[in-house]
Structures are given as C-alpha cells and as structure tokens.
PDB file of N, CA and C in Angstrom:
ATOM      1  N   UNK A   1      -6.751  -0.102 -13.614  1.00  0.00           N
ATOM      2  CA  UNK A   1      -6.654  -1.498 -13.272  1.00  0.00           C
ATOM      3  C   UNK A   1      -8.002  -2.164 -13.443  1.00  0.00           C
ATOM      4  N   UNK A   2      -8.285  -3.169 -13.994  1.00  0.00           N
ATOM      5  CA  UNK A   2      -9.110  -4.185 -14.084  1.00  0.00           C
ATOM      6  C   UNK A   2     -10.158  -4.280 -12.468  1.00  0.00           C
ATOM      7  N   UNK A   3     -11.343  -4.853 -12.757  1.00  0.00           N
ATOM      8  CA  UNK A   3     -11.865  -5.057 -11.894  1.00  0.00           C
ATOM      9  C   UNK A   3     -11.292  -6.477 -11.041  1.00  0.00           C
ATOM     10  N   UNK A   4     -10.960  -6.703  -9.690  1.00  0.00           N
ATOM     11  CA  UNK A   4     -10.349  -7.860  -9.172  1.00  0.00           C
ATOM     12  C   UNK A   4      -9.283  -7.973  -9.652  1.00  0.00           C
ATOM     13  N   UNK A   5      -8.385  -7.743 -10.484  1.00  0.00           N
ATOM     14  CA  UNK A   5      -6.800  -7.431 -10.864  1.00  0.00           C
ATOM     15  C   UNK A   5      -6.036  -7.974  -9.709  1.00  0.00           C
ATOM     16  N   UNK A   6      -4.869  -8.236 -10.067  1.00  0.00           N
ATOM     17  CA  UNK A   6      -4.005  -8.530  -8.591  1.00  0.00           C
ATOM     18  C   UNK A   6      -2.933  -7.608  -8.700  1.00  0.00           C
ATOM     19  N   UNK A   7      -2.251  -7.099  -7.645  1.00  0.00           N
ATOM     20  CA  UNK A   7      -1.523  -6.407  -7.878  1.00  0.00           C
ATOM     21  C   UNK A   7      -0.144  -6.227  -7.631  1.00  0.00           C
ATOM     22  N   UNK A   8       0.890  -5.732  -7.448  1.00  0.00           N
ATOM     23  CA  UNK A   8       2.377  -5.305  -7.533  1.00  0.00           C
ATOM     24  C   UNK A   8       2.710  -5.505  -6.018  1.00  0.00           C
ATOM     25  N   UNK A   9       1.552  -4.656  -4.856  1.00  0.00           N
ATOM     26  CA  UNK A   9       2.223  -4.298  -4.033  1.00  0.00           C
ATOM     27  C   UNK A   9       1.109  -5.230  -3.012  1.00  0.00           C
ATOM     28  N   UNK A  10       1.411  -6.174  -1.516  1.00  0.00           N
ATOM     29  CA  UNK A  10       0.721  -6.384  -0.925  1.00  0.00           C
ATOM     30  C   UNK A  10       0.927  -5.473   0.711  1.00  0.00           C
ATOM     31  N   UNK A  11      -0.233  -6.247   1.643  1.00  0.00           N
ATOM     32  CA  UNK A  11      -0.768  -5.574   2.773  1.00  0.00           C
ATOM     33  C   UNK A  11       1.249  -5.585   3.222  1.00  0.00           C
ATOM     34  N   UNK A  12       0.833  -4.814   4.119  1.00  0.00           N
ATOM     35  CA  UNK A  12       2.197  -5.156   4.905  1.00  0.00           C
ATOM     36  C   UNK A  12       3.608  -4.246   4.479  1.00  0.00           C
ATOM     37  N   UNK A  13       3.726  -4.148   3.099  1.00  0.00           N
ATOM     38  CA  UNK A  13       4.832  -4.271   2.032  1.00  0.00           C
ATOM     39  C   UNK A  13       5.044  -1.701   2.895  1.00  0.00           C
ATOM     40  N   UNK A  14       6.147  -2.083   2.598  1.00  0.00           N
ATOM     41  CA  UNK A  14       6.857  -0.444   2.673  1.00  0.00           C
ATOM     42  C   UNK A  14       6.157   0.324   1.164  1.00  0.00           C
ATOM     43  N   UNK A  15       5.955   1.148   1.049  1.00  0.00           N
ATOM     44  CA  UNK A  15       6.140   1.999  -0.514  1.00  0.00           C
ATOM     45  C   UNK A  15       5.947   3.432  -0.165  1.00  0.00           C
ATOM     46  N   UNK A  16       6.721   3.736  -1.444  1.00  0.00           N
ATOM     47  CA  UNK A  16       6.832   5.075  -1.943  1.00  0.00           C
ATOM     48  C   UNK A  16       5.921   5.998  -2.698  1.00  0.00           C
ATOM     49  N   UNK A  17       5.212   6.831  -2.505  1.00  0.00           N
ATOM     50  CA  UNK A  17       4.120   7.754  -2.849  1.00  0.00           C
ATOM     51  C   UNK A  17       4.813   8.283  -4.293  1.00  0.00           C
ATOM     52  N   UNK A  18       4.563   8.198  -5.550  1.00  0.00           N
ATOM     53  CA  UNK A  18       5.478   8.502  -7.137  1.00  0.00           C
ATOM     54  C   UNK A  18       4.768   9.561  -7.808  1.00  0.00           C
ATOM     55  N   UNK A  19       3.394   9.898  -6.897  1.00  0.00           N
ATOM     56  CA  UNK A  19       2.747  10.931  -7.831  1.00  0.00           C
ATOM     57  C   UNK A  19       0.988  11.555  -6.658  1.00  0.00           C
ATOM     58  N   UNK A  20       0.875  12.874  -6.796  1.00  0.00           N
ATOM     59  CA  UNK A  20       0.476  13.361  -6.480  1.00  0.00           C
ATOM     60  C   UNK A  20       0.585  14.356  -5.018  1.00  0.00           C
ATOM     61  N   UNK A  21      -0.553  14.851  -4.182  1.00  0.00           N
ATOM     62  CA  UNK A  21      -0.057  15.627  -3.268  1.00  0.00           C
ATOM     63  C   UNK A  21       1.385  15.241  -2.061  1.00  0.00           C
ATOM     64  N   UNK A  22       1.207  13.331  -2.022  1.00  0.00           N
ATOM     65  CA  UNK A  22       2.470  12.766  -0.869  1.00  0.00           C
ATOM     66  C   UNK A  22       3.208  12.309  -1.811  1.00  0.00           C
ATOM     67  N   UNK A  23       3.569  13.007  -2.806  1.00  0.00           N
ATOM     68  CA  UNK A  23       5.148  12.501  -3.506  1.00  0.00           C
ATOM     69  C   UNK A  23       5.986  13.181  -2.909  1.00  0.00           C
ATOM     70  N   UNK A  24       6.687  11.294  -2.814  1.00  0.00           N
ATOM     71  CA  UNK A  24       8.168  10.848  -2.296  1.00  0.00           C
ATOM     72  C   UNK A  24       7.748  10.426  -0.560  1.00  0.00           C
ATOM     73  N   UNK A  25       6.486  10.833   0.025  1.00  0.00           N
ATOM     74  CA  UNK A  25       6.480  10.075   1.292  1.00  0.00           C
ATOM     75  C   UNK A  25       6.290   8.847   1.037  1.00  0.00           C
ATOM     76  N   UNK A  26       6.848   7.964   2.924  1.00  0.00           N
ATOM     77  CA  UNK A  26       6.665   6.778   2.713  1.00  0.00           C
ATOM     78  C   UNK A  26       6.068   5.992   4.073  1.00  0.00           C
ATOM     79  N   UNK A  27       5.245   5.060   3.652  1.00  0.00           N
ATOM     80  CA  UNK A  27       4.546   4.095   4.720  1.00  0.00           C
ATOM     81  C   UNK A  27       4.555   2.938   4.401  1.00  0.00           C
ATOM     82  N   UNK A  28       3.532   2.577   5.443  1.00  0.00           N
ATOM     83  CA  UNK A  28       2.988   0.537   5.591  1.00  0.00           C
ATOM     84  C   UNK A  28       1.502   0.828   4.783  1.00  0.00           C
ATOM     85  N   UNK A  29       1.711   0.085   3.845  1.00  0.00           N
ATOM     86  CA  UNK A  29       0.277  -0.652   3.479  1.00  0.00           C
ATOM     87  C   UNK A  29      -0.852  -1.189   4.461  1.00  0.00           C
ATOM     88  N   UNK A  30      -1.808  -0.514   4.785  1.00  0.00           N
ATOM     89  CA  UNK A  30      -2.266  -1.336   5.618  1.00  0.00           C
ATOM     90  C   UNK A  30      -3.470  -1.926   5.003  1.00  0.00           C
ATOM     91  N   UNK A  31      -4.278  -1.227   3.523  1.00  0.00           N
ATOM     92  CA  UNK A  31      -5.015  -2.367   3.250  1.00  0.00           C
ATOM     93  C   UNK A  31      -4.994  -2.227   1.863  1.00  0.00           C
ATOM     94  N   UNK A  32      -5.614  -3.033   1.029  1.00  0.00           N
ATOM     95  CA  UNK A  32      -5.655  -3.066  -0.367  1.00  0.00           C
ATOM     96  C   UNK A  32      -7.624  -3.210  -0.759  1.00  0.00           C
ATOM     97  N   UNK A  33      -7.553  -2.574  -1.686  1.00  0.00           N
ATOM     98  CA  UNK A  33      -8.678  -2.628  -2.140  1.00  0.00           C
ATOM     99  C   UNK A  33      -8.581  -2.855  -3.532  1.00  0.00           C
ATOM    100  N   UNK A  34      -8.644  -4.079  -4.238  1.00  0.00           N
ATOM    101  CA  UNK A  34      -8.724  -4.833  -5.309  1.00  0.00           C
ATOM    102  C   UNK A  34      -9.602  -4.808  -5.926  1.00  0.00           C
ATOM    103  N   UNK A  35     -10.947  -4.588  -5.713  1.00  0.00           N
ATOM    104  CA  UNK A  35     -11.903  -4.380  -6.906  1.00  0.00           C
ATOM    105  C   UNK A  35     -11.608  -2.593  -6.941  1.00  0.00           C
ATOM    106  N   UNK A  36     -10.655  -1.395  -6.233  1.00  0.00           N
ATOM    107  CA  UNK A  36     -11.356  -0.294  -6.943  1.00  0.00           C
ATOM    108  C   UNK A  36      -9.618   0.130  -7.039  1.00  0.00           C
ATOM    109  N   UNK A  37      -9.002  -0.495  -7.279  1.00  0.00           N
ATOM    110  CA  UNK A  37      -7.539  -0.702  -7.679  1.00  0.00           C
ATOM    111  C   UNK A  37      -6.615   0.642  -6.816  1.00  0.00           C
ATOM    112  N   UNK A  38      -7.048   0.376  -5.388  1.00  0.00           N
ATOM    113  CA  UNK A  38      -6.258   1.270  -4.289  1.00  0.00           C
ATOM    114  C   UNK A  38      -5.551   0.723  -3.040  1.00  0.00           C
ATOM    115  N   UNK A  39      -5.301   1.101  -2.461  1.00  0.00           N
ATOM    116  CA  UNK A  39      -4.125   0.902  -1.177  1.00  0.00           C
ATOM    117  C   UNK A  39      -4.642   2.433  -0.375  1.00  0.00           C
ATOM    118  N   UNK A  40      -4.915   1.657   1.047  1.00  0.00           N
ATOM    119  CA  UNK A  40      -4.690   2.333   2.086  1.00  0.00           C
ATOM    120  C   UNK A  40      -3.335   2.351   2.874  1.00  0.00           C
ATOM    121  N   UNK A  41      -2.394   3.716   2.850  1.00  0.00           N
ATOM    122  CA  UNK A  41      -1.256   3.447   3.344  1.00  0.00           C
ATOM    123  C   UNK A  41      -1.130   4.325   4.689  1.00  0.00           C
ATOM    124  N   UNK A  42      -0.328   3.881   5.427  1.00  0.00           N
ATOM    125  CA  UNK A  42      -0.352   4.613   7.135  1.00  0.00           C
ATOM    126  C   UNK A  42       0.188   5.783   6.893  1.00  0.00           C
ATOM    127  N   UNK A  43      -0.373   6.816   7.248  1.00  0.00           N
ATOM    128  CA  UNK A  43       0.185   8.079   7.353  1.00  0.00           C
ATOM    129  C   UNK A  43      -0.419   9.291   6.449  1.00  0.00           C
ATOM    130  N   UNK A  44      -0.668   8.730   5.445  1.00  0.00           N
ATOM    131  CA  UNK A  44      -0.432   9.545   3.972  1.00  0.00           C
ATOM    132  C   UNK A  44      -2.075   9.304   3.809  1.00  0.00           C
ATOM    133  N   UNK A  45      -2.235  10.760   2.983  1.00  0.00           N
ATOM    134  CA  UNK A  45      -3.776  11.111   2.321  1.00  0.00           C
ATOM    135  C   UNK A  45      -4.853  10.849   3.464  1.00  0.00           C
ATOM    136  N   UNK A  46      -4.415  11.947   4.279  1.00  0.00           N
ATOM    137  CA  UNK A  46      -5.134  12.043   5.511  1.00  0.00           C
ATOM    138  C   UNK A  46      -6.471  12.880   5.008  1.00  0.00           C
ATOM    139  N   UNK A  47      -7.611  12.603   5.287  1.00  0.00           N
ATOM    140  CA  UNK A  47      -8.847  13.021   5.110  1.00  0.00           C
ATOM    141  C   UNK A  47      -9.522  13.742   6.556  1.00  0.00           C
ATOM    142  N   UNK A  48     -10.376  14.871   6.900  1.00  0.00           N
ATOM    143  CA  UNK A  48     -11.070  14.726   7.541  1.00  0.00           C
ATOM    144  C   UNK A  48     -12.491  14.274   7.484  1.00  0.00           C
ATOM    145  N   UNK A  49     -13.016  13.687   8.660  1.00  0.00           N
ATOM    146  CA  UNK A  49     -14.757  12.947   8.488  1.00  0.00           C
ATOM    147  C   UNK A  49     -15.390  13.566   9.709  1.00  0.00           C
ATOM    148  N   UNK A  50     -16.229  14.320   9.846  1.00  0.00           N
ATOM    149  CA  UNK A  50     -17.430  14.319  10.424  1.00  0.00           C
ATOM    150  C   UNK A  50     -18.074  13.038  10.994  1.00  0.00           C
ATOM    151  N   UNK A  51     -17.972  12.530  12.378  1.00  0.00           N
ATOM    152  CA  UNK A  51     -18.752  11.453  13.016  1.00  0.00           C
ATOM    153  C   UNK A  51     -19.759  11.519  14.012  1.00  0.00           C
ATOM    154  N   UNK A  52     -20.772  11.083  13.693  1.00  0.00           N
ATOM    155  CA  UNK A  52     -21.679  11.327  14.748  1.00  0.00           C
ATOM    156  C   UNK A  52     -21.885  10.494  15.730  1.00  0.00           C
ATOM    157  N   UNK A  53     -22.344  10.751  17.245  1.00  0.00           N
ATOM    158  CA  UNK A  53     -21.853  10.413  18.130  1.00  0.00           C
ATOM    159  C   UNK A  53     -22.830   9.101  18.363  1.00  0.00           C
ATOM    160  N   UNK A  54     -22.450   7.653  18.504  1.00  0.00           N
ATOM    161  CA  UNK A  54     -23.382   6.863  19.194  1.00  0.00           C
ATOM    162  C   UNK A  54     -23.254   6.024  20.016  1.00  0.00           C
ATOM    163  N   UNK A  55     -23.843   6.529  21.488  1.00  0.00           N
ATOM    164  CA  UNK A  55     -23.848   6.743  22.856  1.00  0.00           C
ATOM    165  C   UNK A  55     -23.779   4.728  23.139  1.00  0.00           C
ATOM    166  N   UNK A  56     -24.935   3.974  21.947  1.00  0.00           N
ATOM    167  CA  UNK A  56     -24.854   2.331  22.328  1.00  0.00           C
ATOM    168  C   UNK A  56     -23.724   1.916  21.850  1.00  0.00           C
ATOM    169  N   UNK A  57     -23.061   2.485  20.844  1.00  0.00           N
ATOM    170  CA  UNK A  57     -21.814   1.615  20.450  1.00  0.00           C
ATOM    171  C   UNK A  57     -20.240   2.184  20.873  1.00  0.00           C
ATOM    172  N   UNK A  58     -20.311   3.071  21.824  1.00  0.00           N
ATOM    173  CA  UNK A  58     -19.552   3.858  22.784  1.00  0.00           C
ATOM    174  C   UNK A  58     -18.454   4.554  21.835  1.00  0.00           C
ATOM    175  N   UNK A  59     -19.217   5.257  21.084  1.00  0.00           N
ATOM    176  CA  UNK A  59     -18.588   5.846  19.898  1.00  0.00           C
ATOM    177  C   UNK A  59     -18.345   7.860  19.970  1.00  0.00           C
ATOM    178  N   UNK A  60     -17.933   7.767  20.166  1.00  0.00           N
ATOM    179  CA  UNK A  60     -17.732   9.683  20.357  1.00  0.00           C
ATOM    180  C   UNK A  60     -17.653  10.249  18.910  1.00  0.00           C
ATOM    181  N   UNK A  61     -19.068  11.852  19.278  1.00  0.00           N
ATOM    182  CA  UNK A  61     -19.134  12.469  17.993  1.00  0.00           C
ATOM    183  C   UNK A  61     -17.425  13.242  17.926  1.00  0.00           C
ATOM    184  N   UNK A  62     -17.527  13.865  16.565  1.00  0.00           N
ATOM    185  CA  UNK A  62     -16.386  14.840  16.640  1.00  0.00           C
ATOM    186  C   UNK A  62     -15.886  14.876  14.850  1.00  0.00           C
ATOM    187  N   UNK A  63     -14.099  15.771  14.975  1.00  0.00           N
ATOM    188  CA  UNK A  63     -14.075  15.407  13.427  1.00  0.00           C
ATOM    189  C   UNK A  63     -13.312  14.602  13.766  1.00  0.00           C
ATOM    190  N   UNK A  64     -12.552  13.124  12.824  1.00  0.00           N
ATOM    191  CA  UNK A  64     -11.772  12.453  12.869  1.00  0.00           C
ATOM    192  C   UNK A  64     -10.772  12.650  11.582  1.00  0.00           C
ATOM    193  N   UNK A  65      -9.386  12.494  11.952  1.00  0.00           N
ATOM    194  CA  UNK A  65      -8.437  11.910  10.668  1.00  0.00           C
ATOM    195  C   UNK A  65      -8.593  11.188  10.161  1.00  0.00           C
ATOM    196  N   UNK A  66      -8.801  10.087   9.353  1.00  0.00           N
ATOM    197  CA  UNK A  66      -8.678   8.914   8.991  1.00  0.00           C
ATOM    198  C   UNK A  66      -7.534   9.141   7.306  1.00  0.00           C
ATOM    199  N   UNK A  67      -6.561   8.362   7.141  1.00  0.00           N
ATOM    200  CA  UNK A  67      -6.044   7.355   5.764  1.00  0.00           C
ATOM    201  C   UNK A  67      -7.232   7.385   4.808  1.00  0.00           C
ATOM    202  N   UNK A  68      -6.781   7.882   3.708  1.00  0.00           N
ATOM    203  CA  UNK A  68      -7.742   7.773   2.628  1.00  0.00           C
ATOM    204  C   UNK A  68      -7.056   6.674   1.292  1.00  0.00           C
ATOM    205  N   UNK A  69      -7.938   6.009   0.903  1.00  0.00           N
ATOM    206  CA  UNK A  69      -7.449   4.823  -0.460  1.00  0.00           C
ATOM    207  C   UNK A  69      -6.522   6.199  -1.432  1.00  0.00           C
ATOM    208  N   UNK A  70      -5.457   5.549  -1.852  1.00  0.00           N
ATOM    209  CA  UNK A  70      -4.602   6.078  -2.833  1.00  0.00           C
ATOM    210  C   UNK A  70      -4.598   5.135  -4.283  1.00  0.00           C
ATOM    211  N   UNK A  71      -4.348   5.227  -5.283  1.00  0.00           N
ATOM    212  CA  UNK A  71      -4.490   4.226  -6.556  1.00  0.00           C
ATOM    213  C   UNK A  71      -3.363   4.068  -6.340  1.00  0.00           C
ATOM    214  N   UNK A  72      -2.860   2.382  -6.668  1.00  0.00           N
ATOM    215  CA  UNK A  72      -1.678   1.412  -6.609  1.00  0.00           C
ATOM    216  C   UNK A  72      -1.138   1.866  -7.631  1.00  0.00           C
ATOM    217  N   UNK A  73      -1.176   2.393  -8.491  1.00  0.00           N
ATOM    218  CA  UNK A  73      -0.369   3.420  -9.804  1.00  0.00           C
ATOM    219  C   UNK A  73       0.402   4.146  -9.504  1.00  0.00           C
ATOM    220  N   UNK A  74       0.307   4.466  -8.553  1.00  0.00           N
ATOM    221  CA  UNK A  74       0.970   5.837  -8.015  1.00  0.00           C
ATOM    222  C   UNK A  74       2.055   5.088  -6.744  1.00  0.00           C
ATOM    223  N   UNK A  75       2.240   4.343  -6.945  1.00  0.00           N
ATOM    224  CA  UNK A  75       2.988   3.536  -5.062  1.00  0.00           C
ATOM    225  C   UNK A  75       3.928   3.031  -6.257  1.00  0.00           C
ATOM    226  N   UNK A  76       5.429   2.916  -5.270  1.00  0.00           N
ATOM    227  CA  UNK A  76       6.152   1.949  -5.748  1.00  0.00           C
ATOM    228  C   UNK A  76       6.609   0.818  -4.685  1.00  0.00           C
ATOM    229  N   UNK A  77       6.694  -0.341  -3.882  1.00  0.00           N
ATOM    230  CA  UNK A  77       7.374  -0.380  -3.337  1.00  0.00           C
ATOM    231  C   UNK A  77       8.900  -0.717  -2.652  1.00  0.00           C
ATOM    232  N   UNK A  78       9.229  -0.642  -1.647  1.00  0.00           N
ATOM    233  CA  UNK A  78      10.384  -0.371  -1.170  1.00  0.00           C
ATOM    234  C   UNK A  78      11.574  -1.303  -0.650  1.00  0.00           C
ATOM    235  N   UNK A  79      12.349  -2.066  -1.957  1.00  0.00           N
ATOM    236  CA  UNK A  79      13.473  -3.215  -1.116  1.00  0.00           C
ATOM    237  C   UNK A  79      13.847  -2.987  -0.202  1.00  0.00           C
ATOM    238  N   UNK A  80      13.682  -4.112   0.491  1.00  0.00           N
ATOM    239  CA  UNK A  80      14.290  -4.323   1.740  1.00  0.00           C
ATOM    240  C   UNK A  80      15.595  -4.543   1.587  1.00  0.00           C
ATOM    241  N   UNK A  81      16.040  -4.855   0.610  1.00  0.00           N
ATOM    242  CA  UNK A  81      17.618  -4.712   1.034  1.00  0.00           C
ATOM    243  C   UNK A  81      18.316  -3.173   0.388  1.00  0.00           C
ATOM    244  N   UNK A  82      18.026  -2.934  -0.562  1.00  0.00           N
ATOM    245  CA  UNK A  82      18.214  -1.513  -0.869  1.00  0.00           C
ATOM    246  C   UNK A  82      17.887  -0.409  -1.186  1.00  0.00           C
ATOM    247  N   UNK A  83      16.671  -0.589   0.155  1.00  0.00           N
ATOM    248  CA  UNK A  83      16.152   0.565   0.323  1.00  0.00           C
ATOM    249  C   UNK A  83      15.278   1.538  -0.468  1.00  0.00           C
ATOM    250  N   UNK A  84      14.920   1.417  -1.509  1.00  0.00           N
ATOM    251  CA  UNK A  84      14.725   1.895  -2.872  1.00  0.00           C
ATOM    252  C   UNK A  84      13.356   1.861  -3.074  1.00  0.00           C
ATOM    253  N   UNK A  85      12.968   2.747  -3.847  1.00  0.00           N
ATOM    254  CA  UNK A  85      11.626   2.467  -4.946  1.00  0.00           C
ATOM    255  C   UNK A  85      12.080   1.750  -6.148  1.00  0.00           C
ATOM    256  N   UNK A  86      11.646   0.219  -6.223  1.00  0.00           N
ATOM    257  CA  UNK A  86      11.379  -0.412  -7.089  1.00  0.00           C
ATOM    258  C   UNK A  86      10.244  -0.938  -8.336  1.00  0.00           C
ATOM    259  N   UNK A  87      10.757  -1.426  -9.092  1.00  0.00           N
ATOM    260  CA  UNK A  87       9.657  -2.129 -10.339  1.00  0.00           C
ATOM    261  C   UNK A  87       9.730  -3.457  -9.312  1.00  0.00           C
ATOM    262  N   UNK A  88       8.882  -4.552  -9.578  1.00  0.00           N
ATOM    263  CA  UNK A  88       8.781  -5.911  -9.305  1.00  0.00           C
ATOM    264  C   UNK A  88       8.953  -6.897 -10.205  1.00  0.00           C
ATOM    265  N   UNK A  89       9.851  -7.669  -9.975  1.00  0.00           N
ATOM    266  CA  UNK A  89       9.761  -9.281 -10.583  1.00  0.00           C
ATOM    267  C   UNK A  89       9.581 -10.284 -10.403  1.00  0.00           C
ATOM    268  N   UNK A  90       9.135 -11.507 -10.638  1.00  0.00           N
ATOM    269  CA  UNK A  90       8.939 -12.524 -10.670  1.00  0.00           C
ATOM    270  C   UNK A  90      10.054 -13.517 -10.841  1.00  0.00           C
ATOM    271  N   UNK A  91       9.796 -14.619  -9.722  1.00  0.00           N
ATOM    272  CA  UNK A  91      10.995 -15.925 -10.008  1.00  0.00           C
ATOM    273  C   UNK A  91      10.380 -16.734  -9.451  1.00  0.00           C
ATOM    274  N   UNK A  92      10.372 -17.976 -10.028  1.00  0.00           N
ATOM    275  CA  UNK A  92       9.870 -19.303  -9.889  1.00  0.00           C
ATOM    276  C   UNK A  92      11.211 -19.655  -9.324  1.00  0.00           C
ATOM    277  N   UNK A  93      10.743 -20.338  -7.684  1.00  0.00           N
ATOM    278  CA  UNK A  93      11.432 -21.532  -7.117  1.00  0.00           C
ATOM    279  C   UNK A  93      11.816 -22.697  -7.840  1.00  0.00           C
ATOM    280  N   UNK A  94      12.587 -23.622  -6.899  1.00  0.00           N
ATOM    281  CA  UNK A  94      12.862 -24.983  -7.441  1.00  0.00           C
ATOM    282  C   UNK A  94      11.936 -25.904  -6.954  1.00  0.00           C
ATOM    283  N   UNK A  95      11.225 -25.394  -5.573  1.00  0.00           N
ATOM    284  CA  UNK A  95       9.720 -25.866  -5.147  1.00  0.00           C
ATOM    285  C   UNK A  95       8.456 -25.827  -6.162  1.00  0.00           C
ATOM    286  N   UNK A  96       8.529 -24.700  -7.077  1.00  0.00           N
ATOM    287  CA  UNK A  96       7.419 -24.191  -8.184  1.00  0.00           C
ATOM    288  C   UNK A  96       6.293 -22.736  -6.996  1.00  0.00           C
ATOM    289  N   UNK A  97       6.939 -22.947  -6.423  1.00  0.00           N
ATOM    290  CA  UNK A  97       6.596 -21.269  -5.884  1.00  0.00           C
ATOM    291  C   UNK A  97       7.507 -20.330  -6.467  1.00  0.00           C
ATOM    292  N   UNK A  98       6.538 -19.155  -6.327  1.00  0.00           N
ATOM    293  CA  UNK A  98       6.979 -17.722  -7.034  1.00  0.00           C
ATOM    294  C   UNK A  98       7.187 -16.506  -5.947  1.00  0.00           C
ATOM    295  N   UNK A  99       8.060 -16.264  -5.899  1.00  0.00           N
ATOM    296  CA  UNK A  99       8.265 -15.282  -5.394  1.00  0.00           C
ATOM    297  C   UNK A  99       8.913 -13.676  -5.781  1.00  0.00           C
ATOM    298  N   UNK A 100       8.472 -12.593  -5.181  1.00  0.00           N
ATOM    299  CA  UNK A 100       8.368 -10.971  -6.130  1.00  0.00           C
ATOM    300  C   UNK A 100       9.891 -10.458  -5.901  1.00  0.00           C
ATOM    301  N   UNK A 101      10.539 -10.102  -6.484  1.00  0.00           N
ATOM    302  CA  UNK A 101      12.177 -10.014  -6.409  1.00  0.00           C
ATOM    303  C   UNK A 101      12.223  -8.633  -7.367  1.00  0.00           C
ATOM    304  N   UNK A 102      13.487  -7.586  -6.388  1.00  0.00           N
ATOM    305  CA  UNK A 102      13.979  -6.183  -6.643  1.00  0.00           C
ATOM    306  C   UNK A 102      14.467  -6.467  -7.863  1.00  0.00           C
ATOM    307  N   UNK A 103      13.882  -5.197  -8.865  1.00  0.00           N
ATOM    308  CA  UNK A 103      14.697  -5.356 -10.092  1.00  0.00           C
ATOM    309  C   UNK A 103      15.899  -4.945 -10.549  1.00  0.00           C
ATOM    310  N   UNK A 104      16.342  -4.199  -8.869  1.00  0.00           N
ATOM    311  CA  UNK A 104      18.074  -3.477  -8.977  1.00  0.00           C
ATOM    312  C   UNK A 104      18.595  -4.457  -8.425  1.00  0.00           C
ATOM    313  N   UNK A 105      18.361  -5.012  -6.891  1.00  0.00           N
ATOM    314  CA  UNK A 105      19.273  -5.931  -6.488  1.00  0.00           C
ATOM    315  C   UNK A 105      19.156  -7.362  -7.127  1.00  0.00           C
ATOM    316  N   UNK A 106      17.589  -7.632  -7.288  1.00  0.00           N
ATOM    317  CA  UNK A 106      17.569  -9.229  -7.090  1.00  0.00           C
ATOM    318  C   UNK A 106      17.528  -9.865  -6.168  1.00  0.00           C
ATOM    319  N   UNK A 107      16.918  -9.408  -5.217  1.00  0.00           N
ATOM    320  CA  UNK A 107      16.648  -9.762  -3.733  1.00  0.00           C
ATOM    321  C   UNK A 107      15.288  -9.966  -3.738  1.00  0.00           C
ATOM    322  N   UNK A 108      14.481 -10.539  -2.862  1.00  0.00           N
ATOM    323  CA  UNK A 108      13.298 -11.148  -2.691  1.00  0.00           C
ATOM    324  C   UNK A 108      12.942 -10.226  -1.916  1.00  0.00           C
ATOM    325  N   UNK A 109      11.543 -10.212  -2.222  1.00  0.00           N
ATOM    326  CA  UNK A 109      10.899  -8.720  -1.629  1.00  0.00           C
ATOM    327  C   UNK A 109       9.960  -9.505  -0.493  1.00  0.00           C
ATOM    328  N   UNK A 110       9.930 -11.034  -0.554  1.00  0.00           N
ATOM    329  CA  UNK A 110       9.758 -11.239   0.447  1.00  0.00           C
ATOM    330  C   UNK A 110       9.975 -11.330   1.853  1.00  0.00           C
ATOM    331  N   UNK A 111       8.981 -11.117   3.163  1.00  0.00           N
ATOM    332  CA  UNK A 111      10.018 -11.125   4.493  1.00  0.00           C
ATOM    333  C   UNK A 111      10.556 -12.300   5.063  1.00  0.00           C
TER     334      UNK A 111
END
C-alpha cells in the first residue's frame, strides 16, 4: 500500500484474518495505521513486551500482552447483514455521499 493510502476497512468495522498465523479469526479494529498500511485488531497477533517499571507515572514493571499491527491485505471485512468476509463497494447517494456496500448482499456496511 502506498504511503497515506486510504483504505477498505475502517476503526470500528468487524474483519476476518485471510492469511497468516490468525487465519479465519475474527475481531474489532481498533486502530489503523495509514502511513505503514496496518490495522490493529482486538484479540489477534498478540505480542509479548518487556516493561519497565515507572514508579512517577504509576506504571508497573513486568511482561505485558499487547495487539500487534497486522497488514490490511490480509483482513477482509465482515457484513453486517450476512455475516461474511467480504470485497467492498462503493455507491453514491442521492445526497452525493458515498457509502461502502457488501458485494454479496448489497447492503451498506455502514452502521
């Protein structure tokens, strides 16, 4: 993906893991990272980190889990009306807004 690219899937949105160690799991988007063309998703590509402890910012040493960035290449996400790993489409309103619509149902992938 391009540097700043926009992409398929936003914050919030359900998807499906299509390739690598969490293929076929599924979560919430919880962030996007657009200049390095990834998605942080809940659950999936759990990392451990080493933190060190600091006592002024009431921070405890230890190891932590944390969500690791996954590439948006690899995500599909998930209609809300049928349930599915989808492609995305595009439809222009009669307002001239656009909104991202299932390419099986035709349902708006908006909430």
């Amino acid at each position: 993906m391009a540097v700043g690219a926009t992409s398929h899937i936003k914050k919030n949105d359900q998807v499906q893991v299509m390739a690598g160690k969490e293929n076929g799991k599924r979560g919430k988007v919880l962030r996007i990272l657009t200049k390095r063309g990834r998605a942080v998703v809940e659950g999936l590509n759990m990392v451990k980190k080493a933190q060190r402890a600091n006592p002024g910012k009431n921070i405890k040493g230890g190891i932590l889990e944390k969500e690791s960035p996954i590439h948006i290449s690899n995500l599909l996400p998930i209609c809300p009306e049928c349930q599915k790993p989808v492609r995305i489409g595009h439809r222009v309103l009669d307002d001239g807004s656009s909104v991202r619509i299932c390419r099986k149902c035709h349902a708006s992938m908006e909430k």
